[in-house]
N, C-alpha and C. Protein backbone atom coordinates (compact mmCIF):
# COMPACT_ATOMS: atom_id res chain seq x y z
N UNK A 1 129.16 91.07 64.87
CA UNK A 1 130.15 90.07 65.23
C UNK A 1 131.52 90.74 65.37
N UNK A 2 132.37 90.47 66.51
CA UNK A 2 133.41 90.76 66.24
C UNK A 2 134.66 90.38 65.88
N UNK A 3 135.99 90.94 64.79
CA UNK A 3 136.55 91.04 64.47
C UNK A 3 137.57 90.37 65.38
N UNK A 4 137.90 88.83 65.03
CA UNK A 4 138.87 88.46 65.87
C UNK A 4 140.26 89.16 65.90
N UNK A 5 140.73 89.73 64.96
CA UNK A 5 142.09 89.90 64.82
C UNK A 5 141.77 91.27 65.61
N UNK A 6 140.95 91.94 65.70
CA UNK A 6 140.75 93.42 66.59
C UNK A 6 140.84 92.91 68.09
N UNK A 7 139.86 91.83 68.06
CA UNK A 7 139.85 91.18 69.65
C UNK A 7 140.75 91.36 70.34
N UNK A 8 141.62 90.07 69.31
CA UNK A 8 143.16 89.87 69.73
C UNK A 8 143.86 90.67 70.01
N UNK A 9 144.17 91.84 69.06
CA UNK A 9 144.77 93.06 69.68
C UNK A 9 144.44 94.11 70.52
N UNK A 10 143.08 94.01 70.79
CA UNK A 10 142.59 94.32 72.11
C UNK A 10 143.28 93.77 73.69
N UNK A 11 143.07 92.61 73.27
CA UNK A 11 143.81 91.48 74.43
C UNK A 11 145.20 91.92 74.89
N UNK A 12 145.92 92.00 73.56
CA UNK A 12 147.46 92.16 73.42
C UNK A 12 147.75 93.48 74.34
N UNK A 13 146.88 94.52 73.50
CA UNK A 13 147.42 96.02 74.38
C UNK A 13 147.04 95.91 75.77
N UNK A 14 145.70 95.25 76.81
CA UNK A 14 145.22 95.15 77.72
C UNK A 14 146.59 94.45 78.50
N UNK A 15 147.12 93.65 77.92
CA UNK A 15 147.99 92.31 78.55
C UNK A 15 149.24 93.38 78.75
N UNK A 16 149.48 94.12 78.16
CA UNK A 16 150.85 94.93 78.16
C UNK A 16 150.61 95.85 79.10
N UNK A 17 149.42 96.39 79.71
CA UNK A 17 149.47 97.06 80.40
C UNK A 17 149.55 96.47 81.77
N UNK A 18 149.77 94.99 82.14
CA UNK A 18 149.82 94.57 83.20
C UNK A 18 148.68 94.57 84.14
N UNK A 19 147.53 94.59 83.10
CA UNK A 19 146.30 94.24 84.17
C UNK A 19 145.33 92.94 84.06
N UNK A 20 145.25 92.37 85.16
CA UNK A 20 144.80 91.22 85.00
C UNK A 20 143.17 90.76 84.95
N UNK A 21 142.87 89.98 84.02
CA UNK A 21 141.41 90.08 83.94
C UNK A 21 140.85 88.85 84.27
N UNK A 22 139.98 88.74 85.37
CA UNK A 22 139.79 87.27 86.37
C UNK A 22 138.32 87.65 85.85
N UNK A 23 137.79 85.93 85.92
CA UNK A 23 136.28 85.60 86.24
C UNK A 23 136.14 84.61 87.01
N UNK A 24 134.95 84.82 87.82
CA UNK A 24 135.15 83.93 89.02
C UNK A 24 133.66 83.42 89.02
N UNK A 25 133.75 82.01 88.54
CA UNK A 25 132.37 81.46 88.54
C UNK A 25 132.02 80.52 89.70
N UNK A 26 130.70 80.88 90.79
CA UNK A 26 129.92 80.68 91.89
C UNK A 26 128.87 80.21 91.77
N UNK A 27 128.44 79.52 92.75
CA UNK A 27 126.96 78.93 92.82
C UNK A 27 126.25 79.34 93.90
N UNK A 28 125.49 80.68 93.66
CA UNK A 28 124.33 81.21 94.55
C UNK A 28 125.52 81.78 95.78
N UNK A 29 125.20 81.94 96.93
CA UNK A 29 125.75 82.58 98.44
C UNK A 29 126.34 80.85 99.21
N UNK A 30 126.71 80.24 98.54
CA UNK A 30 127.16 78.82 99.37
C UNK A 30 128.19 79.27 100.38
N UNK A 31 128.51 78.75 101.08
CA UNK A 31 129.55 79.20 101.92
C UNK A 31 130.78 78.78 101.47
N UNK A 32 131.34 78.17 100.18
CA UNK A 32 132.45 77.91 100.03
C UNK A 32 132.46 78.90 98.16
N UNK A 33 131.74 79.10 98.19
CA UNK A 33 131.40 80.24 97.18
C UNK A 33 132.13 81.81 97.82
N UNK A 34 131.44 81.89 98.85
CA UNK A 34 131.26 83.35 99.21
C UNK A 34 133.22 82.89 99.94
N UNK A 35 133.41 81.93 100.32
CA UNK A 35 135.05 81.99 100.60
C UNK A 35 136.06 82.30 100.09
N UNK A 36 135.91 81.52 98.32
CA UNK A 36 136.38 81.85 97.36
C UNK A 36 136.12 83.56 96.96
N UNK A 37 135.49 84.34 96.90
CA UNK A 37 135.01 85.32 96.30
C UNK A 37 135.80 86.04 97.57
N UNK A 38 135.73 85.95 98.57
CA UNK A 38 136.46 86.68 99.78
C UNK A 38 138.13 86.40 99.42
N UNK A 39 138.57 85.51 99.56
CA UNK A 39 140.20 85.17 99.45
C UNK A 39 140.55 85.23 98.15
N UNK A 40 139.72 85.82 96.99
CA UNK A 40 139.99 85.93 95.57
C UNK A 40 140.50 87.68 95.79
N UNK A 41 138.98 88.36 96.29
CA UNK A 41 139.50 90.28 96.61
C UNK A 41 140.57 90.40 97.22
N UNK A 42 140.41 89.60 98.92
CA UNK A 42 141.87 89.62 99.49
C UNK A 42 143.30 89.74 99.34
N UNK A 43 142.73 89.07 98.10
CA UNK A 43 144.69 88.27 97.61
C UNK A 43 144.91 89.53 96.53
N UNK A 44 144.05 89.66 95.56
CA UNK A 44 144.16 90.50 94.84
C UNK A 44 144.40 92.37 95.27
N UNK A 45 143.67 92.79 96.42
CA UNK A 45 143.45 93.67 97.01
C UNK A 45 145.30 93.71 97.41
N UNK A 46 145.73 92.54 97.97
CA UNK A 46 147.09 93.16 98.37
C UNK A 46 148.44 92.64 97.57
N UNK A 47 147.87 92.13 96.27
CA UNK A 47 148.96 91.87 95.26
C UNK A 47 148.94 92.59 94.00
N UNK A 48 147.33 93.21 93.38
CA UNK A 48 147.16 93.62 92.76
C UNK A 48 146.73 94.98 92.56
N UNK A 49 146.37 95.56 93.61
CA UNK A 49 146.21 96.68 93.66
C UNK A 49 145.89 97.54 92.66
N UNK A 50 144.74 98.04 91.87
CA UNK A 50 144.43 98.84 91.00
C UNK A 50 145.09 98.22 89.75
N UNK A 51 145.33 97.09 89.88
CA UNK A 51 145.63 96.29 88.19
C UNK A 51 145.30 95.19 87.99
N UNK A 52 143.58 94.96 88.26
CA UNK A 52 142.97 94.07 88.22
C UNK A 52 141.74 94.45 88.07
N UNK A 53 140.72 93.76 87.35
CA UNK A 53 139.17 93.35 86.84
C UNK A 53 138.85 92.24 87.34
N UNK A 54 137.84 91.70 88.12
CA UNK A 54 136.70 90.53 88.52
C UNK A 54 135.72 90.78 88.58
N UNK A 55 135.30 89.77 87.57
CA UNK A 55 133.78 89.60 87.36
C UNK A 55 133.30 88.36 87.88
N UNK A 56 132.10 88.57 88.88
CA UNK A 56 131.99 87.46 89.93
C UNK A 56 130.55 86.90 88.63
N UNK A 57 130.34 85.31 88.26
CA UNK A 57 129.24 84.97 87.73
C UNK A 57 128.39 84.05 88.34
N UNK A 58 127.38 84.45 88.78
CA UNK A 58 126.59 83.40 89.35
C UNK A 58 125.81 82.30 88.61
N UNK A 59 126.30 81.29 88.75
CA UNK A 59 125.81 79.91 87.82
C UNK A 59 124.56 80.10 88.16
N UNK A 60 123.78 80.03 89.36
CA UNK A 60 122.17 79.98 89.37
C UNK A 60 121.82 81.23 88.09
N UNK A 61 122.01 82.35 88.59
CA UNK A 61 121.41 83.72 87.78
C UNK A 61 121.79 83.20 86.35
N UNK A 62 123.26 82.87 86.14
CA UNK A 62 123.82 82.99 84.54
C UNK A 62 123.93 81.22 84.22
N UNK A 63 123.21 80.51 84.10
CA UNK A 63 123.47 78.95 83.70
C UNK A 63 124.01 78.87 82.78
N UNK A 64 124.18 79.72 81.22
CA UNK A 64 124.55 79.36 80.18
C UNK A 64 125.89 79.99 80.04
N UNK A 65 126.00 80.81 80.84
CA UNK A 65 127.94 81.44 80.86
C UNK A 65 128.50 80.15 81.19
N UNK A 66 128.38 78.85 81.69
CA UNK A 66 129.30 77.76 82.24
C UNK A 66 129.30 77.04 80.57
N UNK A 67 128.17 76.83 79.65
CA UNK A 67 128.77 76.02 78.74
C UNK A 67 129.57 76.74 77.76
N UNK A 68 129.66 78.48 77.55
CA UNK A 68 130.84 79.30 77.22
C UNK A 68 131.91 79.26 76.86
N UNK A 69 131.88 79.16 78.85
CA UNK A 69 133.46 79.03 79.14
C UNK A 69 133.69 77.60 79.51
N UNK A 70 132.59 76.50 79.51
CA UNK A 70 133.38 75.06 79.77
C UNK A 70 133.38 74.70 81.16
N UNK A 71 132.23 75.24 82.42
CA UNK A 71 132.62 75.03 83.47
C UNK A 71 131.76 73.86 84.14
N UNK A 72 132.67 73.26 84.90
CA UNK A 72 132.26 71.93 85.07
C UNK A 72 131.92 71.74 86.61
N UNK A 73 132.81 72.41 87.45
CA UNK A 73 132.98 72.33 88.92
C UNK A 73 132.52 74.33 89.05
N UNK A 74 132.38 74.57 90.13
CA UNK A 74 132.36 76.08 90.80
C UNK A 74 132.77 75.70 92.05
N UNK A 75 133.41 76.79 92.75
CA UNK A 75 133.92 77.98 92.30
C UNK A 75 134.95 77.35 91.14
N UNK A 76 135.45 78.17 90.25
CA UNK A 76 136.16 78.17 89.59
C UNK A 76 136.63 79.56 89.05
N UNK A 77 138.45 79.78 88.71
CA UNK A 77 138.31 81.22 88.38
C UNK A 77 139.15 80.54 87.44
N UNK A 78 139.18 82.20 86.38
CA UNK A 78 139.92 82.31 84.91
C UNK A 78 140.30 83.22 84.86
N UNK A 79 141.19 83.32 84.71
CA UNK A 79 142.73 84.13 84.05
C UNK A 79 142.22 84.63 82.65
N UNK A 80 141.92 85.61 81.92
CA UNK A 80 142.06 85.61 81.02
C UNK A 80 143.29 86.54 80.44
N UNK A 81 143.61 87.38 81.31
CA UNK A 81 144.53 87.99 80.96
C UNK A 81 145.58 88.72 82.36
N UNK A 82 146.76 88.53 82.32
CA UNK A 82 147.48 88.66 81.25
C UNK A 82 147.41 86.88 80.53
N UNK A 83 147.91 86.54 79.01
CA UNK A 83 147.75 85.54 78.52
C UNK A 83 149.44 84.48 79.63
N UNK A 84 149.28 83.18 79.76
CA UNK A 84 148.02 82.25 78.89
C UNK A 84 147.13 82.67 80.14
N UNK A 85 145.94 81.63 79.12
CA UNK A 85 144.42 81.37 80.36
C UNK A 85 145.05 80.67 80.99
N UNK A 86 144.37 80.68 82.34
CA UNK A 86 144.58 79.73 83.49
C UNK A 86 143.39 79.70 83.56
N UNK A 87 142.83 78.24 84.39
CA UNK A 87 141.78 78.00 85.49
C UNK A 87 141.75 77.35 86.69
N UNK A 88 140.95 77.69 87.73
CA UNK A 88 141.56 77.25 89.06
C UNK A 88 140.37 76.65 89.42
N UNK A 89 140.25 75.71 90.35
CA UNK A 89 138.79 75.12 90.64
C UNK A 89 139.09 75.17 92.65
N UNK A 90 138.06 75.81 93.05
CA UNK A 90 138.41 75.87 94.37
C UNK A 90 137.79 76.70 95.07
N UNK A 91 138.12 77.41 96.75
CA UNK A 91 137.54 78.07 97.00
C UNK A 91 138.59 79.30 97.16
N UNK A 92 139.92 79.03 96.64
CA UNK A 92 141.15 79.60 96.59
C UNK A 92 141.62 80.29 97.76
N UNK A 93 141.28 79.02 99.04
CA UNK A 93 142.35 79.59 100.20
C UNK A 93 144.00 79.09 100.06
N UNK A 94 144.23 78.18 99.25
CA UNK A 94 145.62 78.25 99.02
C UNK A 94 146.25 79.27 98.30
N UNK A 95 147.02 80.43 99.21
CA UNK A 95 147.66 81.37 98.08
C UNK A 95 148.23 80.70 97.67
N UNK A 96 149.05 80.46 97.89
CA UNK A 96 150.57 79.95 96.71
C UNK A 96 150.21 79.41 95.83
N UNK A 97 148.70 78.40 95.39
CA UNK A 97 148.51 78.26 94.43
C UNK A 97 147.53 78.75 93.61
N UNK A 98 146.94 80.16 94.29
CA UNK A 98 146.49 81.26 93.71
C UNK A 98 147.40 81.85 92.65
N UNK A 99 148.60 82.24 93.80
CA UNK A 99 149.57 82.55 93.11
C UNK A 99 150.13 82.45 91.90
N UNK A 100 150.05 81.18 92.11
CA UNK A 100 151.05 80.11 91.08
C UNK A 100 150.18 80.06 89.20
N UNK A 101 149.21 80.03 89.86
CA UNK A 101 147.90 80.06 88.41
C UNK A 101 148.04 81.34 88.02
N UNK A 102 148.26 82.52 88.75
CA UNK A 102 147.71 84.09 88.01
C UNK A 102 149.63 84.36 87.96
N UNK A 103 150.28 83.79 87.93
CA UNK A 103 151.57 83.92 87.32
C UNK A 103 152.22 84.89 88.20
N UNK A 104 151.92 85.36 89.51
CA UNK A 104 152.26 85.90 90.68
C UNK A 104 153.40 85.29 91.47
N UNK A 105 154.86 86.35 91.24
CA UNK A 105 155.62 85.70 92.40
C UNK A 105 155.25 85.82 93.77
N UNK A 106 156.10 84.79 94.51
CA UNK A 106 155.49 84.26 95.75
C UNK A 106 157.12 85.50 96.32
N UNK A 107 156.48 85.43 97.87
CA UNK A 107 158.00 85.76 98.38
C UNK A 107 158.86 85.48 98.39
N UNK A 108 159.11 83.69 98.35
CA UNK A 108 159.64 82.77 98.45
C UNK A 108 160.45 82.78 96.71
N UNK A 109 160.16 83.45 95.89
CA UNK A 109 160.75 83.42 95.00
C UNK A 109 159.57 83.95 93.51
């Protein structure tokens, strides 16, 4: 079992280094699955660049990762780090409110 207070400071040093740790939960190859999972790399690929982790979970393959983490709808992604959690439910073609959830300034400000 592990040591929450180690966890935690696991978390802490990960979070300081400014890298962000996404999970992105899908259902099978749907086409609004595989959209999300496309405009999730995209966005990340040109905001995040080498300071980012995604782990894509497939609800068919993984059924019991959704009562885990609490998931109700897919796609859905999670923030786990940097802290707080966020969650987004979607296929996340809206940047700005990609954005807005992973704590990413916009150009616009």
């Amino acid at each position: 079992m592990t040591d929450p207070v180690h966890a935690f400071e696991e978390m802490l040093a990960q979070s300081d280094e400014g890298k962000y740790k996404l999970r992105l939960y899908v259902t099978g190859h749907t086409p609004q699955s595989n959209r999300a999972v496309e405009n999730l790399k995209k966005l990340c690929e040109a905001r995040l660049k080498d300071r980012y982790e995604l782990t894509v979970v497939d609800l068919f393959q993984e059924p019991e990762r959704a009562k885990g983490d609490q998931i109700v709808a897919a796609p859905t992604l999670i923030k786990e780090l940097p802290l707080p959690l966020r969650r987004l439910i979607g296929d996340l073609s809206d940047t700005n409110r990609v954005l807005l959830a992973l704590d990413i300034k916009t150009e616009e400000g």
